[in-house]
C-alpha atoms as a PDB file:
ATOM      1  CA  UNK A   1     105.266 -44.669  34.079  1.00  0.00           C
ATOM      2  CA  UNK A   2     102.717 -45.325  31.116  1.00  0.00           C
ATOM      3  CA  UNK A   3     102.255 -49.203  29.758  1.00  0.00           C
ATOM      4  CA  UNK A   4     103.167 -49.626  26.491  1.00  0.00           C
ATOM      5  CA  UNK A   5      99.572 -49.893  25.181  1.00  0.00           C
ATOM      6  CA  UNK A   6      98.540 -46.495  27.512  1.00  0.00           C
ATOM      7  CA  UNK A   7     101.812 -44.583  25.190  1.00  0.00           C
ATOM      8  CA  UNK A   8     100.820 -46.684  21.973  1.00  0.00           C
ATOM      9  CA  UNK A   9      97.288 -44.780  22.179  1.00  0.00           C
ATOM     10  CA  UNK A  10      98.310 -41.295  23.010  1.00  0.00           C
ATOM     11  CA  UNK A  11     101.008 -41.285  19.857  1.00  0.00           C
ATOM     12  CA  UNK A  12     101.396 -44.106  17.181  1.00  0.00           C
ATOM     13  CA  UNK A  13      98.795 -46.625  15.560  1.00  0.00           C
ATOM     14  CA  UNK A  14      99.830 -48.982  13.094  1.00  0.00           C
ATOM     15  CA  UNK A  15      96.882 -49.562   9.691  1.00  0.00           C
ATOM     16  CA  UNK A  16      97.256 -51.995   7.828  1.00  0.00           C
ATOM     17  CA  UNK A  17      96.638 -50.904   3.853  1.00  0.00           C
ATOM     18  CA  UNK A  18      96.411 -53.358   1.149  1.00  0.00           C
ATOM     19  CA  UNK A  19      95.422 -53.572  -2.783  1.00  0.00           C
ATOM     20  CA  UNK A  20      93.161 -56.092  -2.418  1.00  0.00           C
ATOM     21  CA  UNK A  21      90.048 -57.438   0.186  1.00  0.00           C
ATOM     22  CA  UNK A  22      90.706 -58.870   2.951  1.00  0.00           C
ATOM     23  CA  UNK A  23      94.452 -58.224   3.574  1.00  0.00           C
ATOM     24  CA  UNK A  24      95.613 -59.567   0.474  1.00  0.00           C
ATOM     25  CA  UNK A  25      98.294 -58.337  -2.622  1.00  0.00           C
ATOM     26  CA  UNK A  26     100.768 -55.938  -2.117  1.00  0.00           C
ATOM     27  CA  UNK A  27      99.910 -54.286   1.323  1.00  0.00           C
ATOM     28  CA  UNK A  28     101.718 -51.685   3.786  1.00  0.00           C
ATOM     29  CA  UNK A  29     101.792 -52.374   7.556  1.00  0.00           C
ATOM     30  CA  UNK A  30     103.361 -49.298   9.158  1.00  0.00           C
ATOM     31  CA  UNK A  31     102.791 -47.170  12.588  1.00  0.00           C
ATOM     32  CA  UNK A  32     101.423 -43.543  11.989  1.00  0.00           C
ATOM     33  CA  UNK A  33     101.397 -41.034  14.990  1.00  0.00           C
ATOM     34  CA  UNK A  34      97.974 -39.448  15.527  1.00  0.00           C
ATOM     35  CA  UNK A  35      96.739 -36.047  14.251  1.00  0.00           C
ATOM     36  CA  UNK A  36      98.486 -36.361  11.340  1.00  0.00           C
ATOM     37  CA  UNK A  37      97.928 -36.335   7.647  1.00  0.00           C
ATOM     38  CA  UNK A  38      99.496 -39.153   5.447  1.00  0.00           C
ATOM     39  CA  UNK A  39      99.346 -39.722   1.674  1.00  0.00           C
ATOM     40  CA  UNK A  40      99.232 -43.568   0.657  1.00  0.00           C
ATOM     41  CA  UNK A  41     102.030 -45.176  -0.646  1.00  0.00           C
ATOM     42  CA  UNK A  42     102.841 -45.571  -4.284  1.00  0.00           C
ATOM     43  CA  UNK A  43     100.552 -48.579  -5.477  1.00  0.00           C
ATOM     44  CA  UNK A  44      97.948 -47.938  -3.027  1.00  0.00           C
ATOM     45  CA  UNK A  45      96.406 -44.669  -4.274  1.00  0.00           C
ATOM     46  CA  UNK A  46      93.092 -44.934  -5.359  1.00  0.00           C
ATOM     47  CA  UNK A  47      93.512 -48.591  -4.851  1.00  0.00           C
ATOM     48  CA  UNK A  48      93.105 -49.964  -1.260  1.00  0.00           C
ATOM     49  CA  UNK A  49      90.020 -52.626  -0.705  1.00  0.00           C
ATOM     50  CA  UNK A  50      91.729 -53.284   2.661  1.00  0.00           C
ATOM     51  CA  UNK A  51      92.158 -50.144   5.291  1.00  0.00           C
ATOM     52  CA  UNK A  52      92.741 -51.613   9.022  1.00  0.00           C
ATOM     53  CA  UNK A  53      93.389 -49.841  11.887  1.00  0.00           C
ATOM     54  CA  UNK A  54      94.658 -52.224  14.261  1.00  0.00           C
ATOM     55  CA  UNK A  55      93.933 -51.654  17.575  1.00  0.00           C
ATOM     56  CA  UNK A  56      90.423 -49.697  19.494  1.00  0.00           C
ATOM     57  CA  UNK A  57      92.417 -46.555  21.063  1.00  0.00           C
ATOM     58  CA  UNK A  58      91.848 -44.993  17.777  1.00  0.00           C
ATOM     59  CA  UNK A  59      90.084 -44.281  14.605  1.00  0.00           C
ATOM     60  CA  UNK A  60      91.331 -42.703  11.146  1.00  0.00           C
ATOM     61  CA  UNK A  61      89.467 -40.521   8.518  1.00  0.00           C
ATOM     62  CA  UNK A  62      90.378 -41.450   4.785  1.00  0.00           C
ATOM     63  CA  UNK A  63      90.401 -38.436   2.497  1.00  0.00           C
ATOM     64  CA  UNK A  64      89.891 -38.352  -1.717  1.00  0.00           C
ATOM     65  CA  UNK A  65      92.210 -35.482  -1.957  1.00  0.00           C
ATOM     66  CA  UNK A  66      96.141 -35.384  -1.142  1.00  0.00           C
ATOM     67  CA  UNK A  67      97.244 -34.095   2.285  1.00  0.00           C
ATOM     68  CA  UNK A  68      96.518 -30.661   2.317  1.00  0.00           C
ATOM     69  CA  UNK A  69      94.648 -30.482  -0.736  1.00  0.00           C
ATOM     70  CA  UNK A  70      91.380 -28.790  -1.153  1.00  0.00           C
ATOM     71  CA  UNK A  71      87.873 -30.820  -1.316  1.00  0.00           C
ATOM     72  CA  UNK A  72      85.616 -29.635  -4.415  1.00  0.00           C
ATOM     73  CA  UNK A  73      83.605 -32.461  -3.954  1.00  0.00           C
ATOM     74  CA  UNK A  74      80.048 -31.625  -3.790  1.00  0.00           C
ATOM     75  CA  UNK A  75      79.858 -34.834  -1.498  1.00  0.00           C
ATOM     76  CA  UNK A  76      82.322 -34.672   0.952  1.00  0.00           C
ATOM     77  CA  UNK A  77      85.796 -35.668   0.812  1.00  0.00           C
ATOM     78  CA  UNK A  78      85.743 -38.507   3.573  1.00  0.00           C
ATOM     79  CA  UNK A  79      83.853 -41.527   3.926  1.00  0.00           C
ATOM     80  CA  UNK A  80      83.736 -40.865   7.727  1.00  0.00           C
ATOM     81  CA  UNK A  81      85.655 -42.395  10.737  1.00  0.00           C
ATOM     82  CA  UNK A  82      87.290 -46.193   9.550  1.00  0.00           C
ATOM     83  CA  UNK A  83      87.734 -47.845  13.493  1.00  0.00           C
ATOM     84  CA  UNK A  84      88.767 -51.318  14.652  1.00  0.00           C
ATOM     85  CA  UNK A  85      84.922 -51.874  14.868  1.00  0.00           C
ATOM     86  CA  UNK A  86      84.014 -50.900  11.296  1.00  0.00           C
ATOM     87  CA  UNK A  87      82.368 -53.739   9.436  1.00  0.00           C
ATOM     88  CA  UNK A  88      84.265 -52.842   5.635  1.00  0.00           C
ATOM     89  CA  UNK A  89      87.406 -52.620   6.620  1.00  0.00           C
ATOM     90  CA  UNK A  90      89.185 -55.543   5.296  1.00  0.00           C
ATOM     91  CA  UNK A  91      86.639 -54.833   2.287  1.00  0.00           C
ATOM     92  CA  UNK A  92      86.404 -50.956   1.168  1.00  0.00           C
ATOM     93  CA  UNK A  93      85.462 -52.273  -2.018  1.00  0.00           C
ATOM     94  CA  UNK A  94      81.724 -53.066  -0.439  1.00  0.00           C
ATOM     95  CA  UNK A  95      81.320 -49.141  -0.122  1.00  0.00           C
ATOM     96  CA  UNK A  96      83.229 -48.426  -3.433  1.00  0.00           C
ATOM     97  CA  UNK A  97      86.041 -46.392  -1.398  1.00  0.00           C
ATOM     98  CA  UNK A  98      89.108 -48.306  -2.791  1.00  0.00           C
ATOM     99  CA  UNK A  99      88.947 -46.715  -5.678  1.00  0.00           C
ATOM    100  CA  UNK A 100      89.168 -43.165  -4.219  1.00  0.00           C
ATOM    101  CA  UNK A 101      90.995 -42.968  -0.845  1.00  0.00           C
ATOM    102  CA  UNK A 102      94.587 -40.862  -1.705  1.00  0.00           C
ATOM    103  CA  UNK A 103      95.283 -39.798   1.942  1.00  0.00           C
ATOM    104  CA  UNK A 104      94.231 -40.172   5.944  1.00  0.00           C
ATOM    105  CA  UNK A 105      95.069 -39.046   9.293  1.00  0.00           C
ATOM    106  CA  UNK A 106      94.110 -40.908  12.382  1.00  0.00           C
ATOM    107  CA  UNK A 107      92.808 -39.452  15.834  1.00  0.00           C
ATOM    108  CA  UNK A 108      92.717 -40.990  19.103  1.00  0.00           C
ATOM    109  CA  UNK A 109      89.381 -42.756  20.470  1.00  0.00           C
ATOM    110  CA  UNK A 110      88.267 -40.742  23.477  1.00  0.00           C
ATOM    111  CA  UNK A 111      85.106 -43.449  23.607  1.00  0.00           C
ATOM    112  CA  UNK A 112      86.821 -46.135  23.648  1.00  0.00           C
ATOM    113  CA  UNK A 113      89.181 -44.917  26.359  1.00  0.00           C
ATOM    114  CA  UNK A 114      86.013 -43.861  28.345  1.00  0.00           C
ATOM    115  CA  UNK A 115      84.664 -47.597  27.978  1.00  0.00           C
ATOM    116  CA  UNK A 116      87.450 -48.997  30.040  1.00  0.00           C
END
């Protein structure tokens, strides 16, 4: 029988997502299962300076476009990976992302489970 953090990382992750740096204004802590694609809540759209993932056992890909929608941007649609690790996350606004990320989905960390 699996611990609850060895389940946690093969399923659900909770991100935190807020309107303004460093985990302040309105913000949205929920639990997303992995390999999935979420749209951000009302408010939050094009307006997130904080994107968290809490916890190493994974690592989520924001997205410009809604879930399932097609990327015509001649720069890519993703800002890459956003982990526990990455330096802007209580501060998109330091790579200009808050004003675009719409959607994400999250993927486990087969690194960081290979670290332990």
């Amino acid at each position: 029988m699996g611990s609850t953090n060895e389940s946690k990382s093969h399923g659900s992750q909770q991100v935190l997502i807020c309107n303004e740096a460093n985990a302040k204004g309105h913000c949205e802590y929920a639990v997303y299962e992995l390999e999935k694609c979420y749209n951000l809540p009302a408010g939050l759209i094009n307006n997130a300076a904080t994107f968290a993932p809490d916890g190493e056992a994974f690592y989520c890909y924001p997205y410009i476009m809604e879930c399932g929608g097609i990327c015509r941007s001649p720069t890519g649609c993703t800002m890459g990976a956003v982990s526990f690790d990455y330096p802007h996350k209580f501060n998109l606004t330091a790579v200009g992302w808050n004003k675009y990320i719409t959607s994400f989905d999250c993927h486990r960390n087969t690194t960081a489970e290979a670290n332990q």
